[in-house]
C-alpha atoms as a PDB file:
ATOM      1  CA  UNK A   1      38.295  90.452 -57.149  1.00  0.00           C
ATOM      2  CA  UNK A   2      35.129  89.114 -57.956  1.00  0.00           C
ATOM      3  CA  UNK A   3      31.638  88.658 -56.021  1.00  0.00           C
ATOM      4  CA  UNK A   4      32.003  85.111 -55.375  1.00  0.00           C
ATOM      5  CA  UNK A   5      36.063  85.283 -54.444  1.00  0.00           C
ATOM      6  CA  UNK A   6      34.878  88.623 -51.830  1.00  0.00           C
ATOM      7  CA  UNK A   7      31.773  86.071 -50.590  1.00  0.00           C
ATOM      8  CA  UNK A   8      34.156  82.850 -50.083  1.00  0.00           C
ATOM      9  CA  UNK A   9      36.990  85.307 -48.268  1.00  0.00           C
ATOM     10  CA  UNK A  10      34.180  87.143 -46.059  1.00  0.00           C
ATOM     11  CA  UNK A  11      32.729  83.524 -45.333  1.00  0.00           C
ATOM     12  CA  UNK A  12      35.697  81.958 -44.453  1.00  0.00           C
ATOM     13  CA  UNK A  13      37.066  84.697 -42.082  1.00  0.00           C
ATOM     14  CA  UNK A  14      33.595  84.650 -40.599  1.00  0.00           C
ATOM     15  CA  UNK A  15      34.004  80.785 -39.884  1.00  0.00           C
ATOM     16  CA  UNK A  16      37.423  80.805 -38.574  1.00  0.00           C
ATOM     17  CA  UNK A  17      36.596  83.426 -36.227  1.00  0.00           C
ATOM     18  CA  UNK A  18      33.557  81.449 -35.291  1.00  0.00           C
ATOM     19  CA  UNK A  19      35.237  78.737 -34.601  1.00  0.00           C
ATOM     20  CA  UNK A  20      37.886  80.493 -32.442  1.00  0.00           C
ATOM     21  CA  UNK A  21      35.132  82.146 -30.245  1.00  0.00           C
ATOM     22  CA  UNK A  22      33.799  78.138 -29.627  1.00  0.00           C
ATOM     23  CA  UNK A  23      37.612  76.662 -28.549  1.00  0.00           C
ATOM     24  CA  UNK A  24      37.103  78.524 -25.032  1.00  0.00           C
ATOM     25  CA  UNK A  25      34.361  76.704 -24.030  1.00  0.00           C
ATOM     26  CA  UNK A  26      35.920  73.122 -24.408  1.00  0.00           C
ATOM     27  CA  UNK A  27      35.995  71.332 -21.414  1.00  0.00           C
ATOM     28  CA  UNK A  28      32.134  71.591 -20.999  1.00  0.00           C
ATOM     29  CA  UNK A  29      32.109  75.276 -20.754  1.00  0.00           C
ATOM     30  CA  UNK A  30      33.262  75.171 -16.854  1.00  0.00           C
ATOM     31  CA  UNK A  31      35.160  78.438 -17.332  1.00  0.00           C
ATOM     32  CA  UNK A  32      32.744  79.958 -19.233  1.00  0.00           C
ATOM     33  CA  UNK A  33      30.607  80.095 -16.287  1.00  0.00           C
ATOM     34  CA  UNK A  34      31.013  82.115 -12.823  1.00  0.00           C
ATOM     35  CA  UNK A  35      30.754  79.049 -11.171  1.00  0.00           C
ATOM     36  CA  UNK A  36      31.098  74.837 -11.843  1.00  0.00           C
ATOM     37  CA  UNK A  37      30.691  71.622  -9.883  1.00  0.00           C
ATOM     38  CA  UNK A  38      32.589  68.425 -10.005  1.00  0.00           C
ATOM     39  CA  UNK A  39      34.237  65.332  -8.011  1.00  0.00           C
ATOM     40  CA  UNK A  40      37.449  64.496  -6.914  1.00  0.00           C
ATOM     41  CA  UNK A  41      39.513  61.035  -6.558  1.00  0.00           C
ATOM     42  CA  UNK A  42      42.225  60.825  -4.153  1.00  0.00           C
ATOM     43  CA  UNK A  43      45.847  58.737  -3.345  1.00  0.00           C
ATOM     44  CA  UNK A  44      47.079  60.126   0.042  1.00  0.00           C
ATOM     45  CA  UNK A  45      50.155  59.474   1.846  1.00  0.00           C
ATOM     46  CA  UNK A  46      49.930  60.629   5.545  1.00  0.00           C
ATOM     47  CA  UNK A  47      52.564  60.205   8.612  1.00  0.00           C
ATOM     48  CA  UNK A  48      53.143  62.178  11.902  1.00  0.00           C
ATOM     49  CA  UNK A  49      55.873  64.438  12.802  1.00  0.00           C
ATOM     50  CA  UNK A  50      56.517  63.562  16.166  1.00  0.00           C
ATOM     51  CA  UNK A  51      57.992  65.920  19.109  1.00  0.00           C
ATOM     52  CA  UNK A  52      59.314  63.639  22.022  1.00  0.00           C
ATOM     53  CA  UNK A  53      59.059  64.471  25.807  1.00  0.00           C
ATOM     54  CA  UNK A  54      62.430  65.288  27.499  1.00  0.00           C
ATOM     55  CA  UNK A  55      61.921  62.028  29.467  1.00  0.00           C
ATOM     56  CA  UNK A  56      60.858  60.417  26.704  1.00  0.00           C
ATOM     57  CA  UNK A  57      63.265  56.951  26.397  1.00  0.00           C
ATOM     58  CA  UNK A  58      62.326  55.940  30.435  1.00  0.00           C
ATOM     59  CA  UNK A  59      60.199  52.788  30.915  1.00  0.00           C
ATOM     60  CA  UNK A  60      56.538  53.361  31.363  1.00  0.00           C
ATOM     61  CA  UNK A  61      55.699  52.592  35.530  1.00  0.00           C
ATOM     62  CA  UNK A  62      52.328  51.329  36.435  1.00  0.00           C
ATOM     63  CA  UNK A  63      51.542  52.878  39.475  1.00  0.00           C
ATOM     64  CA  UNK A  64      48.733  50.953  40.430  1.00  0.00           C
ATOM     65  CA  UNK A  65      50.167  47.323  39.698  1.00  0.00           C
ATOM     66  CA  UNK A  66      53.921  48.835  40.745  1.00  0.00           C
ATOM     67  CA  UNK A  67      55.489  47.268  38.021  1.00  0.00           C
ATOM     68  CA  UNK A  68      57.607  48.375  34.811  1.00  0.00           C
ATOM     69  CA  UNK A  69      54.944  47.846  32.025  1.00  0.00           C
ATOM     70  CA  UNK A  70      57.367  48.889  29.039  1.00  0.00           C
ATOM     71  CA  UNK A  71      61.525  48.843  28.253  1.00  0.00           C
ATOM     72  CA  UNK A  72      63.619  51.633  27.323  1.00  0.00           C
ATOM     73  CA  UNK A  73      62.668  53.387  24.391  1.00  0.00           C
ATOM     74  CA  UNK A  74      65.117  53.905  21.328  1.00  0.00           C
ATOM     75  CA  UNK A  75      63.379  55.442  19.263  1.00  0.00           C
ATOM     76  CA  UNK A  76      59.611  56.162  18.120  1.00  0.00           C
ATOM     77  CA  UNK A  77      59.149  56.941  14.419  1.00  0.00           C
ATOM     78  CA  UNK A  78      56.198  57.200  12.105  1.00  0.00           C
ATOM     79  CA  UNK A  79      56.242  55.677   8.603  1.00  0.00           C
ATOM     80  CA  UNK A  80      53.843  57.318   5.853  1.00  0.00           C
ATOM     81  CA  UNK A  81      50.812  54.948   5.171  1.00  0.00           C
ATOM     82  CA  UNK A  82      49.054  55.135   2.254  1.00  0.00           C
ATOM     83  CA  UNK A  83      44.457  56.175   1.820  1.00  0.00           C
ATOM     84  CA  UNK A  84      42.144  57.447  -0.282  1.00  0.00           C
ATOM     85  CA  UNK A  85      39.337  59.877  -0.377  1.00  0.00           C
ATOM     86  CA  UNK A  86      36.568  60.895  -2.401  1.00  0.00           C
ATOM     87  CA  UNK A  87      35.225  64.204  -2.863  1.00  0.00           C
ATOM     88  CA  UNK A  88      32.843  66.891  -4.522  1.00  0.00           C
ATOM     89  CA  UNK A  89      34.139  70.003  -5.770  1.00  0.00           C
ATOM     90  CA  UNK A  90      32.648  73.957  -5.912  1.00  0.00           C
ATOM     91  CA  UNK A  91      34.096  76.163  -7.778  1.00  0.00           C
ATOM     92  CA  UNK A  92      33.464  80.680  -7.775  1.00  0.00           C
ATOM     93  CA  UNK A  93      35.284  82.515 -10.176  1.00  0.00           C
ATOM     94  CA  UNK A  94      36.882  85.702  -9.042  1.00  0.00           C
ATOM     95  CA  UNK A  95      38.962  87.034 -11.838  1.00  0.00           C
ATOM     96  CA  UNK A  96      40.190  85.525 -15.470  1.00  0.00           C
ATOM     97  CA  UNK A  97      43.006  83.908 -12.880  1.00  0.00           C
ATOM     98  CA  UNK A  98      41.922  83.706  -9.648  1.00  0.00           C
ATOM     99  CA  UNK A  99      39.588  81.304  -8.416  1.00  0.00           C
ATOM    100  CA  UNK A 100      38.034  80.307  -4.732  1.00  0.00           C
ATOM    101  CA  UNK A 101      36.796  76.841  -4.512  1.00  0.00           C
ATOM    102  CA  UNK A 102      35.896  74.267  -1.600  1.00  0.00           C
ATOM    103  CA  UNK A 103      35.883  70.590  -2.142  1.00  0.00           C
ATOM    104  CA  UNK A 104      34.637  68.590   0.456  1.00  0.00           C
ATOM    105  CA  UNK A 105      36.040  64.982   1.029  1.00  0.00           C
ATOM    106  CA  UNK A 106      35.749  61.723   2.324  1.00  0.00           C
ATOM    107  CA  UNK A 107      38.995  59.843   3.649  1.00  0.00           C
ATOM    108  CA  UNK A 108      39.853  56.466   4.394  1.00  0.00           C
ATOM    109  CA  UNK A 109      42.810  56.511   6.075  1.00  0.00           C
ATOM    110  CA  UNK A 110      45.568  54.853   8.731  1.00  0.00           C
ATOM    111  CA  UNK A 111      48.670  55.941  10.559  1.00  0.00           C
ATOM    112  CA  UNK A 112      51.020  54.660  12.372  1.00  0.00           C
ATOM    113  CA  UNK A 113      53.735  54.914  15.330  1.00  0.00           C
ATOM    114  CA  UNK A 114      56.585  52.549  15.650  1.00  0.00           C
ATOM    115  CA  UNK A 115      58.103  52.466  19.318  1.00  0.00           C
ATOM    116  CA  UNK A 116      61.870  50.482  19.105  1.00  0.00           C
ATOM    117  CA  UNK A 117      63.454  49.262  22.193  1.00  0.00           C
ATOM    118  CA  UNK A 118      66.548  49.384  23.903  1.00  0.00           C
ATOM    119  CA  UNK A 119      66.291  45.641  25.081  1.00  0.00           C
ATOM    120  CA  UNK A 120      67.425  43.592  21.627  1.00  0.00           C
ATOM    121  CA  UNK A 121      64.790  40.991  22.953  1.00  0.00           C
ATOM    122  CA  UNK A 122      62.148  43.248  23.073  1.00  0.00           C
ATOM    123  CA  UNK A 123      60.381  43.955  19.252  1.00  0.00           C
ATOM    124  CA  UNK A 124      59.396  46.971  17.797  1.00  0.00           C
ATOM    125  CA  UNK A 125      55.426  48.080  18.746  1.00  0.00           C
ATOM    126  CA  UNK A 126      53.338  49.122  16.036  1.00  0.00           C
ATOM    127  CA  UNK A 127      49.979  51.451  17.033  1.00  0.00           C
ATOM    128  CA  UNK A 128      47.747  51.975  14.088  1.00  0.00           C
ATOM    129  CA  UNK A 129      45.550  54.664  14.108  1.00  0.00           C
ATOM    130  CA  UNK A 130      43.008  54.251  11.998  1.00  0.00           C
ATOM    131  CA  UNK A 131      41.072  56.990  10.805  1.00  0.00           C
ATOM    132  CA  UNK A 132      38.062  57.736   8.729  1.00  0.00           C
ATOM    133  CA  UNK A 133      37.870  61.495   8.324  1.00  0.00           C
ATOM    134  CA  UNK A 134      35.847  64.420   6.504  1.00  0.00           C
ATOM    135  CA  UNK A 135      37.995  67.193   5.387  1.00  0.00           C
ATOM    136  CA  UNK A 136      36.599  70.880   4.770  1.00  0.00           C
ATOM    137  CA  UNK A 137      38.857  73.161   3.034  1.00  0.00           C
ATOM    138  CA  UNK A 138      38.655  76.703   1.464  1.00  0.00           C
ATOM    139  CA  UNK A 139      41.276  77.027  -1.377  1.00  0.00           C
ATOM    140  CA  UNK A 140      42.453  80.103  -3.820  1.00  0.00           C
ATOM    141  CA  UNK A 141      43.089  78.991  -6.839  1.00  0.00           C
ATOM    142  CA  UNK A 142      45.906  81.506  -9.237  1.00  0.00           C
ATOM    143  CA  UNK A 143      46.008  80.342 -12.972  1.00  0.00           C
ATOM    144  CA  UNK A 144      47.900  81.064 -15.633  1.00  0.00           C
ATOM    145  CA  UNK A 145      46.912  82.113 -19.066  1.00  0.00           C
ATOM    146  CA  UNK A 146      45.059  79.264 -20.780  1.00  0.00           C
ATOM    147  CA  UNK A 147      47.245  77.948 -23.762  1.00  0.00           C
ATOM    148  CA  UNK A 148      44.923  75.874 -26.185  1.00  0.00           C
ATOM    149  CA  UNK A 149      43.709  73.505 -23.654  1.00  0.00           C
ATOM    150  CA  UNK A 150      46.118  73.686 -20.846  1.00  0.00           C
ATOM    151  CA  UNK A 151      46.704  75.764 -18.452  1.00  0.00           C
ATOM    152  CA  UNK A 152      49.019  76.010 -15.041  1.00  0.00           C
ATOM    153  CA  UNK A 153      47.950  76.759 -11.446  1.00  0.00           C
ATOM    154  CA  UNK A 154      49.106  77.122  -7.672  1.00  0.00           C
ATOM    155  CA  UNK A 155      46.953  76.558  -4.936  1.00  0.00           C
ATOM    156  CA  UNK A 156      46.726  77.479  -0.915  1.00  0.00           C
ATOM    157  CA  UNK A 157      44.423  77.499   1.750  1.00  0.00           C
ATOM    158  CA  UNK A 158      43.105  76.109   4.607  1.00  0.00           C
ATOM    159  CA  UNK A 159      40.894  73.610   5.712  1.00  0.00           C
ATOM    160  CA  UNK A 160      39.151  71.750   8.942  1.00  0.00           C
ATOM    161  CA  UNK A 161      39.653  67.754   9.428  1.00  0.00           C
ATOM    162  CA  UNK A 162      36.641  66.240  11.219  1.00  0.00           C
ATOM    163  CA  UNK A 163      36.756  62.240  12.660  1.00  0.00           C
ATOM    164  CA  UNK A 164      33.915  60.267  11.096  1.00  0.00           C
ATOM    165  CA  UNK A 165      32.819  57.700  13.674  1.00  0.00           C
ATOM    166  CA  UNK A 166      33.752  56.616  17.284  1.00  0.00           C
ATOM    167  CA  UNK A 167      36.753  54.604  16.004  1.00  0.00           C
ATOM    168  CA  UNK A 168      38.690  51.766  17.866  1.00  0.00           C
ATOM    169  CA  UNK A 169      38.506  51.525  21.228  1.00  0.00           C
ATOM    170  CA  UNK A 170      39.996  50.439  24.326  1.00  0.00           C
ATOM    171  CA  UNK A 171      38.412  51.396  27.375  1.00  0.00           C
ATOM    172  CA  UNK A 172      38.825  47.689  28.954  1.00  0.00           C
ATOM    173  CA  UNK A 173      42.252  46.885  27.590  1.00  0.00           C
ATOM    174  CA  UNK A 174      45.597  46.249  29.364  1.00  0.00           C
ATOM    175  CA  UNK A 175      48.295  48.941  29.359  1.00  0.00           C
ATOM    176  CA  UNK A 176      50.254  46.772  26.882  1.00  0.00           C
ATOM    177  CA  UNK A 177      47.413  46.875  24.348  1.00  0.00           C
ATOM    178  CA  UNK A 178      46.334  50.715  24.687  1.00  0.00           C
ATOM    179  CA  UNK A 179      46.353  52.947  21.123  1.00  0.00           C
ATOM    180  CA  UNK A 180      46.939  55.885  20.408  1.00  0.00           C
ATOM    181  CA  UNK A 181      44.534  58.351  19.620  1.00  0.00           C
ATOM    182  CA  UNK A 182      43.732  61.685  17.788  1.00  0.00           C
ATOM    183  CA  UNK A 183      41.713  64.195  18.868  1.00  0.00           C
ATOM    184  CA  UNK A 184      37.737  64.964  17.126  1.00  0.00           C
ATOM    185  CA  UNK A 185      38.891  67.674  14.925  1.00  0.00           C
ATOM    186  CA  UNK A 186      41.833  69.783  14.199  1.00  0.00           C
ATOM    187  CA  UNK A 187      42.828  72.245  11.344  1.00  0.00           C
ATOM    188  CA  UNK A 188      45.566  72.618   8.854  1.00  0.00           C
ATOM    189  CA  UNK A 189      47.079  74.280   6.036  1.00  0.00           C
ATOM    190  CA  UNK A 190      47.928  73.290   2.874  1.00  0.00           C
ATOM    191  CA  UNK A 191      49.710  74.276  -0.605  1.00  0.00           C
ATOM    192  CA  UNK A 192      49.647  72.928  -4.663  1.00  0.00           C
ATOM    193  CA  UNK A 193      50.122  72.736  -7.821  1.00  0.00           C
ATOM    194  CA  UNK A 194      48.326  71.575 -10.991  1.00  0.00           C
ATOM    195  CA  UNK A 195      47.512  72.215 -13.883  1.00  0.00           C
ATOM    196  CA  UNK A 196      43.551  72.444 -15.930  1.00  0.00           C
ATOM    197  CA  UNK A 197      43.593  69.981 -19.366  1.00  0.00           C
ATOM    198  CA  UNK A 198      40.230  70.868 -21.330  1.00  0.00           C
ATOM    199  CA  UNK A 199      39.098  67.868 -23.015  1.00  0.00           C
ATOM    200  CA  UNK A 200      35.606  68.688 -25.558  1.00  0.00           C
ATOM    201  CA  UNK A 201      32.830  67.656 -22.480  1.00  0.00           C
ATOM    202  CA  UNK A 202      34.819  68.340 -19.245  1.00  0.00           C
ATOM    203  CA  UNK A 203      37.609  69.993 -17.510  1.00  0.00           C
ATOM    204  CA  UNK A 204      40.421  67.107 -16.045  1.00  0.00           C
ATOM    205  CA  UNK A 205      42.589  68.773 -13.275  1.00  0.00           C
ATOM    206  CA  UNK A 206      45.735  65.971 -11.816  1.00  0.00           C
ATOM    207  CA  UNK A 207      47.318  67.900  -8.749  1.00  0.00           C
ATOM    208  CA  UNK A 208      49.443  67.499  -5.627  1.00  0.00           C
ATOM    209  CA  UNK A 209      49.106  69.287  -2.624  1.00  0.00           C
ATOM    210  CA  UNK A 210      51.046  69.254   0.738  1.00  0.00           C
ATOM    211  CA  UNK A 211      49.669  70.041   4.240  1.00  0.00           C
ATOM    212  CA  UNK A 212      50.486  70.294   7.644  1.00  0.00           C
ATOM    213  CA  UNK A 213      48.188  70.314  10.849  1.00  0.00           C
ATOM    214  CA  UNK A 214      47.884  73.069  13.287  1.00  0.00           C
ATOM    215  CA  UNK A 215      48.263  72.554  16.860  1.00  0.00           C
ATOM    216  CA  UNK A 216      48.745  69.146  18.405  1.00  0.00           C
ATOM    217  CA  UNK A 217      46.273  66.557  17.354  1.00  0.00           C
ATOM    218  CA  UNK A 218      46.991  64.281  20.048  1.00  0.00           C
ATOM    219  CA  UNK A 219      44.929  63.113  22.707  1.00  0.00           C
ATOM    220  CA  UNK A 220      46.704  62.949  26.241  1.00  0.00           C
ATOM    221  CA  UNK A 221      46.584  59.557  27.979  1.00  0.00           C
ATOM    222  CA  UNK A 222      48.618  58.677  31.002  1.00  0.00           C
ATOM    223  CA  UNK A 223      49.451  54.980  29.538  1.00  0.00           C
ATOM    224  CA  UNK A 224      52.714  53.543  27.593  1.00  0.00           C
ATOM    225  CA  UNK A 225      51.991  54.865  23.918  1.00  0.00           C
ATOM    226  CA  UNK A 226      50.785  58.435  24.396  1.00  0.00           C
ATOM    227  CA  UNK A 227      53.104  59.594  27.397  1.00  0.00           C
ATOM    228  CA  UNK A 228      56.543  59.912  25.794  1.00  0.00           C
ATOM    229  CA  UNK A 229      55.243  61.982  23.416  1.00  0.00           C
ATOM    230  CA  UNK A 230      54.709  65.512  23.602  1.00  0.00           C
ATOM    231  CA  UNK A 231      52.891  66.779  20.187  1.00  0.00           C
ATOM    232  CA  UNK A 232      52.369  64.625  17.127  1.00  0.00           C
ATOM    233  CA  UNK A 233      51.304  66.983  13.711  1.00  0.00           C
ATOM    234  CA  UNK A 234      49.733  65.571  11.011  1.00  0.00           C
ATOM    235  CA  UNK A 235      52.071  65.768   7.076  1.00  0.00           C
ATOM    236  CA  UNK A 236      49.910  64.506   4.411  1.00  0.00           C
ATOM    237  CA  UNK A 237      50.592  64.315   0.523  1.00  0.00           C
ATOM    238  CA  UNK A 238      47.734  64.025  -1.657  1.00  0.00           C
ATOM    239  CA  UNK A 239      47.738  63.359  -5.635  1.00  0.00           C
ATOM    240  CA  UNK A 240      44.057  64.006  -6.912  1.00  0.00           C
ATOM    241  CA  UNK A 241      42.484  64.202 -10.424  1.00  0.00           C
ATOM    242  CA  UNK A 242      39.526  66.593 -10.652  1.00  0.00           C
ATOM    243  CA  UNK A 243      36.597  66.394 -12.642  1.00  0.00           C
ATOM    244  CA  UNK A 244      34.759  69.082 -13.447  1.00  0.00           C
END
C-alpha cells in the first residue's frame, strides 16, 4: 500500500471516529454535562376520588333556620376536568442512568363535584373548585441506554402542592350557594414514563405521569357540600413535553 492510500485510510478512520465522539453531545450537550436546565409545558387532567360518610345520602338540616336545606342524595361523583401548567426544570446527574431532577410548576386548574338527587325534580349540583396551584416535586429519573438519539425512561417521586391565592369565597353566602374547598397545601406521589429524543441544539422529552394525593385534602365545613363527604384525594394525569 502506498503513502497516500496509508494517509487517506489513517485520515478517514481518524474522521469517522471524530465524528462518532461528537453524536453524544446532540441535543445541546445536556447529557454531556453533570447538570442542565430547561422548561416544561403541561395538559393535565385532574378529578377527586371521593370517600362518602356512612350517613352520607340524608338531607342536609339547618339547625339554625330548622329547615331541610338539601334532598336526598343519590349519588356524588367527580368528573376529570381538564388545566395546564407551566414549569422550569433542574436536572443532577447521578450515574450514566440515573438522574434526580426537580421541576417546579405553575397550574391552572379546576375540579369539580357533582351531587345527584333522589327527588327527579331536583337537578344535579355542580361545585367547581377552582384552583391555581404551585407544585414542588423531587423526581428520580432511570434511563435506558441511549440508542442514536433516543432513549427510554421511568420516573417516581414525590412532590408538595401549594394553593396560589385566596381563591373563591363565600363567607356571606347562603347554605345553598356554599363551595367546596381544599385545604392550603397537601402532598402526593407520583409515577412516569418517557422517553429523551436528541434533536442537534436541545434535548425534547414528551411524558406522562400519574399521581395521587396523600392524606385528605379537604377542608371540613358543617354546610350541604362538604358534610357527606368524608375524604376527597386528589388523581391527576399529566402529559408534558420537556425542553431542555
Amino acid at each position: 500500500m502506498s503513502k497516500t492510500k496509508y494517509l487517506l485510510v489513517v485520515l478517514f478512520l481518524f474522521c469517522s471516529n471524530l465524528l462518532l465522539a461528537q453524536a453524544p453531545a446532540w441535543g445541546g450537550g445536556a447529557d454531556q454535562n453533570d447538570y442542565s436546565f430547561g422548561f416544561t409545558f403541561s395538559y393535565i387532567q385532574s378529578s377527586f376520588k371521593i370517600i362518602k360518610k356512612p350517613d352520607w345520602r340524608s338531607p342536609y338540616f339547618d339547625q339554625l333556620n330548622n329547615k331541610y336545606v338539601t334532598d336526598s342524595l343519590k349519588s356524588i361523583n367527580s368528573n376529570s376536568l381538564p388545566g395546564f401548567a407551566i414549569g422550569f426544570l433542574y436536572r443532577y446527574s447521578l450515574s450514566d442512568h440515573l438522574e434526580v431532577r426537580t421541576n417546579p410548576t405553575l397550574i391552572f386548574a379546576d375540579r369539580s363535584i357533582t351531587y345527584s338527587y333522589v327527588t327527579p325534580s331536583t337537578d344535579p349540583v355542580t361545585k367547581q373548585i377552582q384552583a391555581t396551584s404551585a407544585d414542588i416535586p423531587l423526581e428520580f429519573k432511570l434511563k435506558s441506554d441511549r440508542i442514536q438519539d433516543f432513549r427510554m425512561y421511568l420516573l417516581g417521586g414525590v412532590k408538595y402542592t401549594l394553593a396560589v391565592g385566596k381563591g373563591q369565597s363565600d363567607l356571606n353566602s347562603a347554605l345553598s350557594q356554599k363551595l367546596v374547598k381544599n385545604v392550603g397545601g397537601f402532598g402526593s406521589y407520583e409515577a412516569g414514563i418517557g422517553c429523551d429524543i436528541y434533536f442537534e441544539f436541545f434535548k425534547l422529552s414528551p411524558e406522562i405521569k400519574l399521581s395521587n394525593s396523600f392524606g385528605n385534602v379537604l377542608m371540613p365545613e358543617n354546610q350541604p357540600f362538604s358534610s357527606p363527604i368524608s375524604k376527597l384525594s386528589l388523581h391527576t394525569i399529566t402529559f408534558s413535553l420537556l425542553f431542555e
